[in-house]
C-alpha atoms as a PDB file:
ATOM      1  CA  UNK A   1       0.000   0.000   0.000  1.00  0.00           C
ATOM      2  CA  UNK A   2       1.115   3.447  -0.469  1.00  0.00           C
ATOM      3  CA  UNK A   3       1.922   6.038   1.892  1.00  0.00           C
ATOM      4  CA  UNK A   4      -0.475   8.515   2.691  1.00  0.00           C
ATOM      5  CA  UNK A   5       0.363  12.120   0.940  1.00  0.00           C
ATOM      6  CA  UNK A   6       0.970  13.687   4.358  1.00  0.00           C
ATOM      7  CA  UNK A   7       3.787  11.428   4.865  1.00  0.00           C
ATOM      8  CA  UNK A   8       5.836  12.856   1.957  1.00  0.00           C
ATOM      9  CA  UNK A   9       6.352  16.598   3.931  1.00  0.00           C
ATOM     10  CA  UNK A  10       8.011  17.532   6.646  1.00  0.00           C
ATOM     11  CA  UNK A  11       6.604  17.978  10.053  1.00  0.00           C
ATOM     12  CA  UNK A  12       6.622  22.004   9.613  1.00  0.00           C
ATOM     13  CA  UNK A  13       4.758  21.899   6.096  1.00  0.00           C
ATOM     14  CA  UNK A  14       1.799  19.573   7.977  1.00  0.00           C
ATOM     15  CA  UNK A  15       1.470  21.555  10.578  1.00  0.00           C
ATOM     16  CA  UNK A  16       1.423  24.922   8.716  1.00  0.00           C
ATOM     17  CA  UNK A  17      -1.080  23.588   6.082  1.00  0.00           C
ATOM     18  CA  UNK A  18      -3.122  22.229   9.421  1.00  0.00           C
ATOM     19  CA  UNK A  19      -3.088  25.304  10.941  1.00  0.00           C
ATOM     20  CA  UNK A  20      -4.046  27.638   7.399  1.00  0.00           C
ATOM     21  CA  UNK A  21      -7.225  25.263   7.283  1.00  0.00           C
ATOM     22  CA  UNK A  22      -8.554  27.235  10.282  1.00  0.00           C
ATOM     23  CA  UNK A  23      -8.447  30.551   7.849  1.00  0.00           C
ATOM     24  CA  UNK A  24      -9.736  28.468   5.456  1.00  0.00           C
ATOM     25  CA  UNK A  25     -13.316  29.578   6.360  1.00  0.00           C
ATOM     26  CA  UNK A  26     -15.050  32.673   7.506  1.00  0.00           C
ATOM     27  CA  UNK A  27     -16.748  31.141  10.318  1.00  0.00           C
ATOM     28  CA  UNK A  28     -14.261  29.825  11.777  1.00  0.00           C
ATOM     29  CA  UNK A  29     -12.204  33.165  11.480  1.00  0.00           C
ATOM     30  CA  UNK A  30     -15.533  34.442  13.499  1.00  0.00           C
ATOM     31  CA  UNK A  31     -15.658  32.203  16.333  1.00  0.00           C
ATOM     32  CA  UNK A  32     -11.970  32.648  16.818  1.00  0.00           C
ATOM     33  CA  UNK A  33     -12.729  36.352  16.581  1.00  0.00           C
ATOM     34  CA  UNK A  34     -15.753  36.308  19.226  1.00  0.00           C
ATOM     35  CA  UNK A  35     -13.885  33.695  21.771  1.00  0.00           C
ATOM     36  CA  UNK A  36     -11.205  36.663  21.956  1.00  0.00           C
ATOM     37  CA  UNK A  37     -13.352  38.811  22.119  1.00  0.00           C
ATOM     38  CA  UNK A  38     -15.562  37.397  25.410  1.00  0.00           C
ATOM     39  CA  UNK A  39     -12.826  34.907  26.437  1.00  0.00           C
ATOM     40  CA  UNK A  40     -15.003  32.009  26.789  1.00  0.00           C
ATOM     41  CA  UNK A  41     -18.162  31.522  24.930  1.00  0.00           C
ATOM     42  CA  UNK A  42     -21.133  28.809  25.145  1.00  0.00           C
ATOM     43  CA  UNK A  43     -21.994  27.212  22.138  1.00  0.00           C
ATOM     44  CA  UNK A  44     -25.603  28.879  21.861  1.00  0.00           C
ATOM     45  CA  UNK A  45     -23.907  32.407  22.147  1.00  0.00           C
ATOM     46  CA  UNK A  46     -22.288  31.097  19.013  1.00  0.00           C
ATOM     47  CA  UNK A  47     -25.133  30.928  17.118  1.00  0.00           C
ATOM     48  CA  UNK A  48     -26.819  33.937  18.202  1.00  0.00           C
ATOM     49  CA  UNK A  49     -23.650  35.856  17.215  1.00  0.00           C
ATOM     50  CA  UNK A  50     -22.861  34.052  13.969  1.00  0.00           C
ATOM     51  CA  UNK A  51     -26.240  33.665  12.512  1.00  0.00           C
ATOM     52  CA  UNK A  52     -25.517  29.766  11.531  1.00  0.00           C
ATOM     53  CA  UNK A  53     -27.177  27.124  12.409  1.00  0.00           C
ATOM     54  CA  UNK A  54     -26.068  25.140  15.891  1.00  0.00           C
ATOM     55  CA  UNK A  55     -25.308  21.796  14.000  1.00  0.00           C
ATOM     56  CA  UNK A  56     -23.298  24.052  11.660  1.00  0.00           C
ATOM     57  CA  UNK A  57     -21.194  26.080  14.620  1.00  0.00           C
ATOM     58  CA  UNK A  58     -20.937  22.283  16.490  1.00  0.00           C
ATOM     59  CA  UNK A  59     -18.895  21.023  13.513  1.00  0.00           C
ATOM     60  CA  UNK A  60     -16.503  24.212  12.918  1.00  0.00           C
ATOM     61  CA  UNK A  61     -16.099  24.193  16.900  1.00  0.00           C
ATOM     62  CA  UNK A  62     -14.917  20.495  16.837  1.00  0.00           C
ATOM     63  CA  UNK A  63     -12.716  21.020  14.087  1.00  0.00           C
ATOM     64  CA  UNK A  64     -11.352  24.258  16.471  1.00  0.00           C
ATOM     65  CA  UNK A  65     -10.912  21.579  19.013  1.00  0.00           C
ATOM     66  CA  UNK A  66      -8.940  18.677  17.125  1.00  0.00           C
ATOM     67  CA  UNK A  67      -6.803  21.047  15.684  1.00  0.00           C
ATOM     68  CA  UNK A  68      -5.934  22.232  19.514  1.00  0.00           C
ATOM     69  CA  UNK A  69      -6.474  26.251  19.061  1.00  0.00           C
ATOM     70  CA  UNK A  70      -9.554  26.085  21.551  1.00  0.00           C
ATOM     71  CA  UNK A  71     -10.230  24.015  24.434  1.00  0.00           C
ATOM     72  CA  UNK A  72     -13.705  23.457  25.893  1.00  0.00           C
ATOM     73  CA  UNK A  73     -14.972  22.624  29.361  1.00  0.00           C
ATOM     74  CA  UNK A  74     -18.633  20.701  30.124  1.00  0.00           C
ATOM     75  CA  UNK A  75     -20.629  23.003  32.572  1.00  0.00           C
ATOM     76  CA  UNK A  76     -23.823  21.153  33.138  1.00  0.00           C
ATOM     77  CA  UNK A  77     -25.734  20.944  29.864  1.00  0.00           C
ATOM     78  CA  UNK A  78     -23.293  23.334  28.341  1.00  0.00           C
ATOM     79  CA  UNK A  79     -19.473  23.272  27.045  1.00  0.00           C
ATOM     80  CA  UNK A  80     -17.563  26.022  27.521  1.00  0.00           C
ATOM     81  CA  UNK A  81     -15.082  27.069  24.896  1.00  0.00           C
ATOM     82  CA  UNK A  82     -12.061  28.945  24.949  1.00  0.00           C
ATOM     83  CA  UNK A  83      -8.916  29.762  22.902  1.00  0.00           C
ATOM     84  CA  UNK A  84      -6.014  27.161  24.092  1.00  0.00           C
ATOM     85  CA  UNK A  85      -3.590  29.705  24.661  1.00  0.00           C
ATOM     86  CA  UNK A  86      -0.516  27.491  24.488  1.00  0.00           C
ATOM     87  CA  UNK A  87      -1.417  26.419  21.267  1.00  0.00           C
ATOM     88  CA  UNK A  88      -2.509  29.617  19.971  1.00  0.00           C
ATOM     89  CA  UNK A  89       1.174  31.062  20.571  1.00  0.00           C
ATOM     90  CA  UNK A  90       2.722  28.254  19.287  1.00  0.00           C
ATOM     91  CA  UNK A  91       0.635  28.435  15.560  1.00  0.00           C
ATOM     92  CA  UNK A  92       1.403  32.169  15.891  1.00  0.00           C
ATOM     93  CA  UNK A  93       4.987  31.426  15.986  1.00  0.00           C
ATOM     94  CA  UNK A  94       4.983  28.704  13.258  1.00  0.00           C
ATOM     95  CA  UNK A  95       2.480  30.638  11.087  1.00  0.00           C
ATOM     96  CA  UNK A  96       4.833  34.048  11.739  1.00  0.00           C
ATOM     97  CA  UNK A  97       7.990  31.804  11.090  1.00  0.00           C
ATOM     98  CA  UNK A  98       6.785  31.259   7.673  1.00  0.00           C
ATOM     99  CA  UNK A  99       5.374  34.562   6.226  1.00  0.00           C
ATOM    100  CA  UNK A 100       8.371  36.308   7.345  1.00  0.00           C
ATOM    101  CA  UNK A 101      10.150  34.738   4.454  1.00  0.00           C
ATOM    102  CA  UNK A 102      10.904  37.592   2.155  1.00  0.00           C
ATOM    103  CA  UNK A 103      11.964  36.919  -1.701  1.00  0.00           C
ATOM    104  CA  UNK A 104      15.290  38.301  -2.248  1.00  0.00           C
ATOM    105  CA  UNK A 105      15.388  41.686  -4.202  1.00  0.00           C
ATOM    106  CA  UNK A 106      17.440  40.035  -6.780  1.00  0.00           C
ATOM    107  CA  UNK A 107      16.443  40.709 -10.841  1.00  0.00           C
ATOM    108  CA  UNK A 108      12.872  39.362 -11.964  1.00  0.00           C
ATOM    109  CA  UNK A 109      14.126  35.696 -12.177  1.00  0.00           C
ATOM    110  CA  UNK A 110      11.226  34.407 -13.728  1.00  0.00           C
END
């Protein structure tokens, strides 16, 4: 059997592409945007504030979740969500490693 695409970049490339999925939609850009902006959030504030449906905001939140950039905590009947601070910093400083890579300001090589 082959080996899974994945397999064929390094550890930095996966993580970075892992990470850019997160920007990869709007509403998960918002519910980033509105945990910072509360610091926690319960998952029918969520919809309230985004306008989507809860099934919708459940799915982008457990994406959120496995890819470790928010945590959540089960209050009762409700889970509490938060950004995972730890591994917010560390995508900032893999994300910020990468876009600080300038092209040289040699002639138009192409």
């Amino acid at each position: 059997m082959g080996i899974s695409k994945t397999e064929i970049f390094t550890d930095q490339q996966n993580e970075i592409s892992v990470f850019a999925k997160v920007f990869g939609h709007p509403a998960r850009v918002a519910i980033l945007q509105h945990l910072f902006k509360i610091d926690t959030c319960v998952c029918g504030d969520l919809v309230n504030e985004i306008g989507l449906a809860q099934p919708t905001i459940s799915q982008h939140l457990k994406e959120l979740k496995h890819l470790g950039l928010i945590k959540g905590s089960i209050e009762g009947t409700r889970v509490c969500y938060c950004i995972d601070a730890d591994n917010w910093t560390k995508m900032k400083h893999i994300m910020q490693e990468f876009l600080d890579q300038d092209v040289s300001a040699k002639a138009d090589c192409c």
